[in-house]
C-alpha atoms as a PDB file:
ATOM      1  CA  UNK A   1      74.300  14.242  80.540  1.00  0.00           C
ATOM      2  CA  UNK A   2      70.369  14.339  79.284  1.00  0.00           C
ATOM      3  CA  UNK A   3      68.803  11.081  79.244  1.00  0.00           C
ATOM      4  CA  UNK A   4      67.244  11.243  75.794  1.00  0.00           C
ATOM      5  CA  UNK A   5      65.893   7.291  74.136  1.00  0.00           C
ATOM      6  CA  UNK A   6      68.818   8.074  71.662  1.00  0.00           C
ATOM      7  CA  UNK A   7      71.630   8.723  73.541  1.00  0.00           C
ATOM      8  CA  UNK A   8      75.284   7.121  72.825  1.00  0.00           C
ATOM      9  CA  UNK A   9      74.613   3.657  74.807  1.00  0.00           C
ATOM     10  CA  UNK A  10      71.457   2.927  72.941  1.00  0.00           C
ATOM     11  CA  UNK A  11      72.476   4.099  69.767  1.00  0.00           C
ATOM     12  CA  UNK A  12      75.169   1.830  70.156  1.00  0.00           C
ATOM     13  CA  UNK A  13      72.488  -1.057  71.327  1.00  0.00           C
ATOM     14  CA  UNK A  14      70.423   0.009  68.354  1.00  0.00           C
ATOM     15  CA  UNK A  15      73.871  -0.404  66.472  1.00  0.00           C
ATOM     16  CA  UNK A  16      74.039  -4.026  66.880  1.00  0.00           C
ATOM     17  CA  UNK A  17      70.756  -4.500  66.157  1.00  0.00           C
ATOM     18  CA  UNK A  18      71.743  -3.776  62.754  1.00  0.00           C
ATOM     19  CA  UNK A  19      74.594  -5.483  62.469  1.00  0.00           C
ATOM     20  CA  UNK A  20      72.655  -8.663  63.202  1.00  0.00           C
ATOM     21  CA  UNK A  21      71.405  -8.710  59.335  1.00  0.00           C
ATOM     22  CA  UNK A  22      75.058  -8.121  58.237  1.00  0.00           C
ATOM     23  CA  UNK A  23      76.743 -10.504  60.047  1.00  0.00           C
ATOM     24  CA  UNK A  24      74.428 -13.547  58.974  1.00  0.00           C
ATOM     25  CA  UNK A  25      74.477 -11.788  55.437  1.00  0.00           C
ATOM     26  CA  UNK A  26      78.328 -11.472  55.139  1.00  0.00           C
ATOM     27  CA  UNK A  27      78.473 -15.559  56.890  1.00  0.00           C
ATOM     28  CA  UNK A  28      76.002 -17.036  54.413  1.00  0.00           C
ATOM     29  CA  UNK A  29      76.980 -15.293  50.890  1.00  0.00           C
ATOM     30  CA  UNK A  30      80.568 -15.258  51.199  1.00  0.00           C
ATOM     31  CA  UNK A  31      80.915 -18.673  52.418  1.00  0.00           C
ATOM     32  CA  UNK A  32      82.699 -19.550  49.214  1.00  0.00           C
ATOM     33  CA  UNK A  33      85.072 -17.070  49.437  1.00  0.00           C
ATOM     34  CA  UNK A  34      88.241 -18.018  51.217  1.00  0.00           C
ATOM     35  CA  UNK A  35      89.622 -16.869  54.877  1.00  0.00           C
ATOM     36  CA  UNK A  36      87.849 -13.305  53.710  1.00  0.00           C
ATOM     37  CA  UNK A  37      84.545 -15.082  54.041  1.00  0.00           C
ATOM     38  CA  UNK A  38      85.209 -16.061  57.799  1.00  0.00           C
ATOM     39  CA  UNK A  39      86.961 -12.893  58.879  1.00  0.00           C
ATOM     40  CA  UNK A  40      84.791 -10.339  57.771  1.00  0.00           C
ATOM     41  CA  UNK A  41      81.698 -12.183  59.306  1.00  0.00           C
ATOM     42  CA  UNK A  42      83.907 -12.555  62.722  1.00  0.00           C
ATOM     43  CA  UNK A  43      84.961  -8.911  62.894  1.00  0.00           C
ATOM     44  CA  UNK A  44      81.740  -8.073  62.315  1.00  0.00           C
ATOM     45  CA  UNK A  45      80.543  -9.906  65.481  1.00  0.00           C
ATOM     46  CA  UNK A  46      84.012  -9.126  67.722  1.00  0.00           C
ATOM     47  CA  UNK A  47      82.282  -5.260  67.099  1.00  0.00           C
ATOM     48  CA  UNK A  48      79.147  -6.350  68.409  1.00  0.00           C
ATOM     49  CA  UNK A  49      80.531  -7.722  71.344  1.00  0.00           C
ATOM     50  CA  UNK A  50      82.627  -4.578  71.852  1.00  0.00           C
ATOM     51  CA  UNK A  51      79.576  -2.053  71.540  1.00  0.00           C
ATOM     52  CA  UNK A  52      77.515  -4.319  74.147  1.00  0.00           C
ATOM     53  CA  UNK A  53      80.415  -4.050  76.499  1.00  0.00           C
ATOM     54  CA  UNK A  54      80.889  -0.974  75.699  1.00  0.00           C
ATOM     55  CA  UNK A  55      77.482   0.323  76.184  1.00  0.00           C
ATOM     56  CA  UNK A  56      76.683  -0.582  79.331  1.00  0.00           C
ATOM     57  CA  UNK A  57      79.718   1.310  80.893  1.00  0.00           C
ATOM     58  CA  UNK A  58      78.873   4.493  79.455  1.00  0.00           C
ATOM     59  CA  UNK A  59      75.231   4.161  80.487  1.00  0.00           C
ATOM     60  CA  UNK A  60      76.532   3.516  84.163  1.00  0.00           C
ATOM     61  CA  UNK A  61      79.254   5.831  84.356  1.00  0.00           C
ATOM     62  CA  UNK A  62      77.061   9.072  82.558  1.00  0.00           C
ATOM     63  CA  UNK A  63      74.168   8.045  84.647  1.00  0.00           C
ATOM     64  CA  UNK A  64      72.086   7.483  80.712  1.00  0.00           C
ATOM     65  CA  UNK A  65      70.040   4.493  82.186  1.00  0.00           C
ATOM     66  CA  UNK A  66      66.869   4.846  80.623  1.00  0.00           C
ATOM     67  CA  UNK A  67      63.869   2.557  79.947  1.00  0.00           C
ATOM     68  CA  UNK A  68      64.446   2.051  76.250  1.00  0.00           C
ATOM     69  CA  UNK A  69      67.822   1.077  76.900  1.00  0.00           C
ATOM     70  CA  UNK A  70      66.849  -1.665  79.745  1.00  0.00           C
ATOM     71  CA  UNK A  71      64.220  -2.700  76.665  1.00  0.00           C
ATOM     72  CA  UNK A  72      66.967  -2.418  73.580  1.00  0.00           C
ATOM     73  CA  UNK A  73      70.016  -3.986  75.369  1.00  0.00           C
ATOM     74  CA  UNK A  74      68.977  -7.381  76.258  1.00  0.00           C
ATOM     75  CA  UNK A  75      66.490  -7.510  72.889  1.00  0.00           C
ATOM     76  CA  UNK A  76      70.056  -6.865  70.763  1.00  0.00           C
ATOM     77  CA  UNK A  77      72.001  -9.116  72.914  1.00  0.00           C
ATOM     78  CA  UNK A  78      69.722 -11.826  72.101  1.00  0.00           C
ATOM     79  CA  UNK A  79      69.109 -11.472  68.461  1.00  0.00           C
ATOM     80  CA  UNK A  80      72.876 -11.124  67.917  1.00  0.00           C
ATOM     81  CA  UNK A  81      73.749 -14.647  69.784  1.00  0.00           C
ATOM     82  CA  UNK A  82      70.785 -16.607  68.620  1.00  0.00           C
ATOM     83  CA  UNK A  83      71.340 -14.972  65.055  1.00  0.00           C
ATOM     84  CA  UNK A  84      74.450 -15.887  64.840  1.00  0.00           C
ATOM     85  CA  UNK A  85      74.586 -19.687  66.396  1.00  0.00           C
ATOM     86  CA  UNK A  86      71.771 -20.313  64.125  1.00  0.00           C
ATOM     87  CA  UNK A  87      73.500 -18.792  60.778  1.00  0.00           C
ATOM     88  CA  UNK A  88      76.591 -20.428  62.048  1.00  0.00           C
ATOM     89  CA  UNK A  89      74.571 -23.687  62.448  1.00  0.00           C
ATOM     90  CA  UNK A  90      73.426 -23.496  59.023  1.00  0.00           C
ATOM     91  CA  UNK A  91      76.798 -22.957  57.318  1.00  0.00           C
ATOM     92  CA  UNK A  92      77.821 -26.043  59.150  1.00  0.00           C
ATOM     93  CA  UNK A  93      74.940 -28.196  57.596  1.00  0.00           C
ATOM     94  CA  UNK A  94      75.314 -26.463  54.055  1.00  0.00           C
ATOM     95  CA  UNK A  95      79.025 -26.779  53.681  1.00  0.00           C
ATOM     96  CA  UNK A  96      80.365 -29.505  51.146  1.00  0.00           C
ATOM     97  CA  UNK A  97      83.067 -30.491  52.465  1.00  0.00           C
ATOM     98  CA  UNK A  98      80.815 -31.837  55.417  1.00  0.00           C
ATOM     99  CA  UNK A  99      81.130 -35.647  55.384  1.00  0.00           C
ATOM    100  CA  UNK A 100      78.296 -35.944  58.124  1.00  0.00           C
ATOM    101  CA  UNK A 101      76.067 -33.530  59.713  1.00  0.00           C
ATOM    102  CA  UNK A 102      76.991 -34.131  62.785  1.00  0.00           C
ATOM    103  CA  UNK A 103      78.658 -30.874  63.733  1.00  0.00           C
ATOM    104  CA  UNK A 104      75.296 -29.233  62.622  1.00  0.00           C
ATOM    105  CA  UNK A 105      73.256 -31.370  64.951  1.00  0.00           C
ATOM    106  CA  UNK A 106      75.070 -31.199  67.898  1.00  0.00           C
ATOM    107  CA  UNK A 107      75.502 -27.550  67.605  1.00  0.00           C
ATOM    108  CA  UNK A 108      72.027 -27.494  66.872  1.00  0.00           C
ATOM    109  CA  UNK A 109      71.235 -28.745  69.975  1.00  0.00           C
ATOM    110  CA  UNK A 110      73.400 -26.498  72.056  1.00  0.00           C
ATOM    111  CA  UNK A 111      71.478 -23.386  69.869  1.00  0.00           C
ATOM    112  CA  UNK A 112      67.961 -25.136  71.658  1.00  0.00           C
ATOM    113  CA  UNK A 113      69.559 -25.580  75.103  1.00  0.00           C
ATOM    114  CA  UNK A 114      70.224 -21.633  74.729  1.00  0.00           C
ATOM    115  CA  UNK A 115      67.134 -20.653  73.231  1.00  0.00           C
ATOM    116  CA  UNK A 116      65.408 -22.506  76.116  1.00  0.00           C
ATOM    117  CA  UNK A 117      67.570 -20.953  78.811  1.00  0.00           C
ATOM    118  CA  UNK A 118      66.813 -17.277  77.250  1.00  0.00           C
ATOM    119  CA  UNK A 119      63.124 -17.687  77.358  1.00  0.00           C
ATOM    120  CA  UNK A 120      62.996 -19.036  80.853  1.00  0.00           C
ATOM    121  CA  UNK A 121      65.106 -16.854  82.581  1.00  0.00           C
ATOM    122  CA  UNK A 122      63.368 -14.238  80.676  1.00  0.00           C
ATOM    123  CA  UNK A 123      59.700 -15.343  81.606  1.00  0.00           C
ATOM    124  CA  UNK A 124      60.827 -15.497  85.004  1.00  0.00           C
ATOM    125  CA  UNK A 125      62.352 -11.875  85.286  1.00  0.00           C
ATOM    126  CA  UNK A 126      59.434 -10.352  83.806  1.00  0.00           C
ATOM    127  CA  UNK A 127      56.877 -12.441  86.321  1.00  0.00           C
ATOM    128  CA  UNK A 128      58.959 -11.148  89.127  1.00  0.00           C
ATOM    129  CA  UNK A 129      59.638  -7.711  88.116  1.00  0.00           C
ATOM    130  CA  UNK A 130      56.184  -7.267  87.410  1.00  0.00           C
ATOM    131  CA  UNK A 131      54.608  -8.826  90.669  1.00  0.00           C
ATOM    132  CA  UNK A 132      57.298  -8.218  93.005  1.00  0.00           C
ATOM    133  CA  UNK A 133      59.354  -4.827  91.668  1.00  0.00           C
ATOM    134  CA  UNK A 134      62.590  -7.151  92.204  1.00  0.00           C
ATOM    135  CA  UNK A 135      65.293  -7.513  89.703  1.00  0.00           C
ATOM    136  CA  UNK A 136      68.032  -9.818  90.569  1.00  0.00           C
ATOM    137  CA  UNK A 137      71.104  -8.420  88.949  1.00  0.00           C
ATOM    138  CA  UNK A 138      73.055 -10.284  86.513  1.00  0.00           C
ATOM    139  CA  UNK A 139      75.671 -12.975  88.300  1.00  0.00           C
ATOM    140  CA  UNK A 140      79.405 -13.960  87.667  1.00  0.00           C
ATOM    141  CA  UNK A 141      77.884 -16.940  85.904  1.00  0.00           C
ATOM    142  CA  UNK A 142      75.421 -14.906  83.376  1.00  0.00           C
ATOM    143  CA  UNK A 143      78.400 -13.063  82.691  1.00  0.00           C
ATOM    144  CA  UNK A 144      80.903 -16.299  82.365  1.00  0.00           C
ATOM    145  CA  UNK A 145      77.535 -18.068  79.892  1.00  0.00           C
ATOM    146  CA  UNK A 146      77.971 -14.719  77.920  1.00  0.00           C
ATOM    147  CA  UNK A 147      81.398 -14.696  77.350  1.00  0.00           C
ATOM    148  CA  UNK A 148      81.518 -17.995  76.341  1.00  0.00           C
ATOM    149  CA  UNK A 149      78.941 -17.598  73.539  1.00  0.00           C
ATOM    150  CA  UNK A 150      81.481 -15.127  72.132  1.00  0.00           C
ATOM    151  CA  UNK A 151      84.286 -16.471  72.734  1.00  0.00           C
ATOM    152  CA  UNK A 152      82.807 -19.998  71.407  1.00  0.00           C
ATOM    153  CA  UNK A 153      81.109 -18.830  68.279  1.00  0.00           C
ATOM    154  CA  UNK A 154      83.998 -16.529  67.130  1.00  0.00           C
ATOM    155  CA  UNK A 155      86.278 -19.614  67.781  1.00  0.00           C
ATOM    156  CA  UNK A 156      84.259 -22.432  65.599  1.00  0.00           C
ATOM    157  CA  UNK A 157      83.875 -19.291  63.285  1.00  0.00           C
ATOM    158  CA  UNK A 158      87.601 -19.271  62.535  1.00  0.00           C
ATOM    159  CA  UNK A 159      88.413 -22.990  63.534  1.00  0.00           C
ATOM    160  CA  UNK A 160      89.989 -23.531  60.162  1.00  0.00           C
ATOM    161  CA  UNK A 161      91.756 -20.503  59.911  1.00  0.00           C
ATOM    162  CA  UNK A 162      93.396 -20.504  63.656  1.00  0.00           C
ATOM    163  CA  UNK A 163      93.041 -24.105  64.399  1.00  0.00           C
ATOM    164  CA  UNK A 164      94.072 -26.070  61.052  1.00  0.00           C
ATOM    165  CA  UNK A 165      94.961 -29.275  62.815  1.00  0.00           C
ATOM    166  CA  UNK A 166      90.768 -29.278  64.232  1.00  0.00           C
ATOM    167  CA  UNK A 167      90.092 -28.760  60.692  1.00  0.00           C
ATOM    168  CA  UNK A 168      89.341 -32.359  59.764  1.00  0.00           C
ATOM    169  CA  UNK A 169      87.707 -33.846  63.285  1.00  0.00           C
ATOM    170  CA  UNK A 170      86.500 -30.346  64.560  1.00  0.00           C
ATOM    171  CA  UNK A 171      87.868 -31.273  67.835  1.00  0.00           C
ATOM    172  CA  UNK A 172      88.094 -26.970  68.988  1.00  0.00           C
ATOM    173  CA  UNK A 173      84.597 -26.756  67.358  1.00  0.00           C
ATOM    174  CA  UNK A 174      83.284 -29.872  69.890  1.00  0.00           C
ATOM    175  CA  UNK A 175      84.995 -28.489  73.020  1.00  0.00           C
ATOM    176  CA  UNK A 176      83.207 -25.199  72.428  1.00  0.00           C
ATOM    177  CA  UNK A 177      79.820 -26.524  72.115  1.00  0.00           C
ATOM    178  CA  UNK A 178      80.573 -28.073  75.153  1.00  0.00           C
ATOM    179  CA  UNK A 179      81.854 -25.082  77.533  1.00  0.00           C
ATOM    180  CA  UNK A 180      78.480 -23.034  75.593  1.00  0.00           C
ATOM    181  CA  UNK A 181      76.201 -26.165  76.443  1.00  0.00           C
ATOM    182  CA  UNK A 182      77.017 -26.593  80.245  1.00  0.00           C
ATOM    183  CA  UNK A 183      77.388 -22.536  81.120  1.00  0.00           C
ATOM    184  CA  UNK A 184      74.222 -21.651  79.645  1.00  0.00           C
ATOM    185  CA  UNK A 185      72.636 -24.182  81.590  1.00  0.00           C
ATOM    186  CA  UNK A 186      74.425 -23.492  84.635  1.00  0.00           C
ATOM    187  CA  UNK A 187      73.522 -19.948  84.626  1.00  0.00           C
ATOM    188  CA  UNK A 188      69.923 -21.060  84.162  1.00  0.00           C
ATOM    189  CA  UNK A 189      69.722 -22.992  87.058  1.00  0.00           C
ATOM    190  CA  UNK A 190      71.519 -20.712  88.829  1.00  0.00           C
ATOM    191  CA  UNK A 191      69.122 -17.318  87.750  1.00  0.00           C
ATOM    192  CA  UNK A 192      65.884 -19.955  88.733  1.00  0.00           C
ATOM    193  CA  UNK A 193      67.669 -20.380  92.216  1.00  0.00           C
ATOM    194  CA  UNK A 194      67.651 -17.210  92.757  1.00  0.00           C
ATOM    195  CA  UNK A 195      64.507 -16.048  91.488  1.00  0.00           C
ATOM    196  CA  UNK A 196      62.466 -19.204  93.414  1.00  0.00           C
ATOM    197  CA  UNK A 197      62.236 -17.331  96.787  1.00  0.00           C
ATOM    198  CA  UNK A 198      60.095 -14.620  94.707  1.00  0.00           C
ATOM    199  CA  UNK A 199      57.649 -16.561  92.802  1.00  0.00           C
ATOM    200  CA  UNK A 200      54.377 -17.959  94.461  1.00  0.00           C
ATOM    201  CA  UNK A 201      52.690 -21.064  92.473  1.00  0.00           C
ATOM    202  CA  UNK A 202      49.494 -19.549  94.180  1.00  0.00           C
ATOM    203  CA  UNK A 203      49.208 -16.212  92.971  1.00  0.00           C
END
């Protein structure tokens, strides 16, 4: 197949770009609807996580690697997850029923541990790529950070609504943070072990 900047994997990349505004549009102005307000947002970001899975197998198996897509891909990954812990973050700290905003912090907290994790591992990559021409491909424990993210934010999305009994103490919501907090930085340390032997403090 041609490689052309819009073929099917990054239209599909380019796809979830878009559906960043619509998920945190669909979370925050139908929060006062009931269960339709949560499962529209969350099917909106279960197809986001299909398309980026999706994406990257079609890419591979049609050979339609291309520069744009190694540029799109990780840019849409990233403004999907931090888009939607943050919106997520702020439904927590704007909803009524609330008694403290504790759930908000905390969660806020894990949304800065990730943020800080992105941007390091990031810098890093693009210090090394562009010094060095080496790109360490993405480990078992990216992947496990990644999946958790979804898994996590689609799970404190719907706590109420599949988990009625963590309704009250947001007991789900807490062990999710958790697993998202200690994978992301996990993976961190894991991508800056394996990206130390490449950078020089002296160049």
């Amino acid at each position: 197949m041609k490689k052309t900047a819009l073929n099917v994997p990054n239209t599909l990349s380019l796809l979830r770009v878009i559906l960043v505004p619509a998920f945190v549009a669909t979370l925050l102005f139908m929060r006062e609807i009931p269960v339709w307000g949560l499962i529209v947002p969350a099917i909106i970001y279960v197809v986001t996580g299909f398309t980026d899975m999706l994406d990257g197998k079609i890419a591979r198996k049609y050979n339609l690697v291309t520069d744009f897509g190694k540029f799109i891909d990780p840019l849409a990954d990233k403004f999907m997850v931090l888009a939607s812990l943050i919106s997520l973050d702020a439904l927590m700290l704007l909803s009524d029923k609330a008694k403290d905003q504790t759930e908000g912090l905390v969660f806020m907290f894990v949304i800065l541990l990730i943020l800080l994790r992105e941007l390091g591992v990031t810098s890093i990559r693009l210090v090394v790529a562009n010094k060095e021409g080496i790109v360490v491909a993405a480990s078992i424990f990216g992947k496990i950070k990644t999946v958790s993210q979804m898994v996590g934010t689609v799970a404190i999305l719907l706590e109420s609504l599949v988990f009625p009994f963590s309704a009250e103490n947001h007991v789900v919501a807490y062990v999710f943070m958790g697993i998202m907090a200690f994978t992301t930085v996990f993976s961190g340390i894991d991508y800056l072990r394996a990206y130390l032997p490449y950078i020089d403090s002296n160049k």
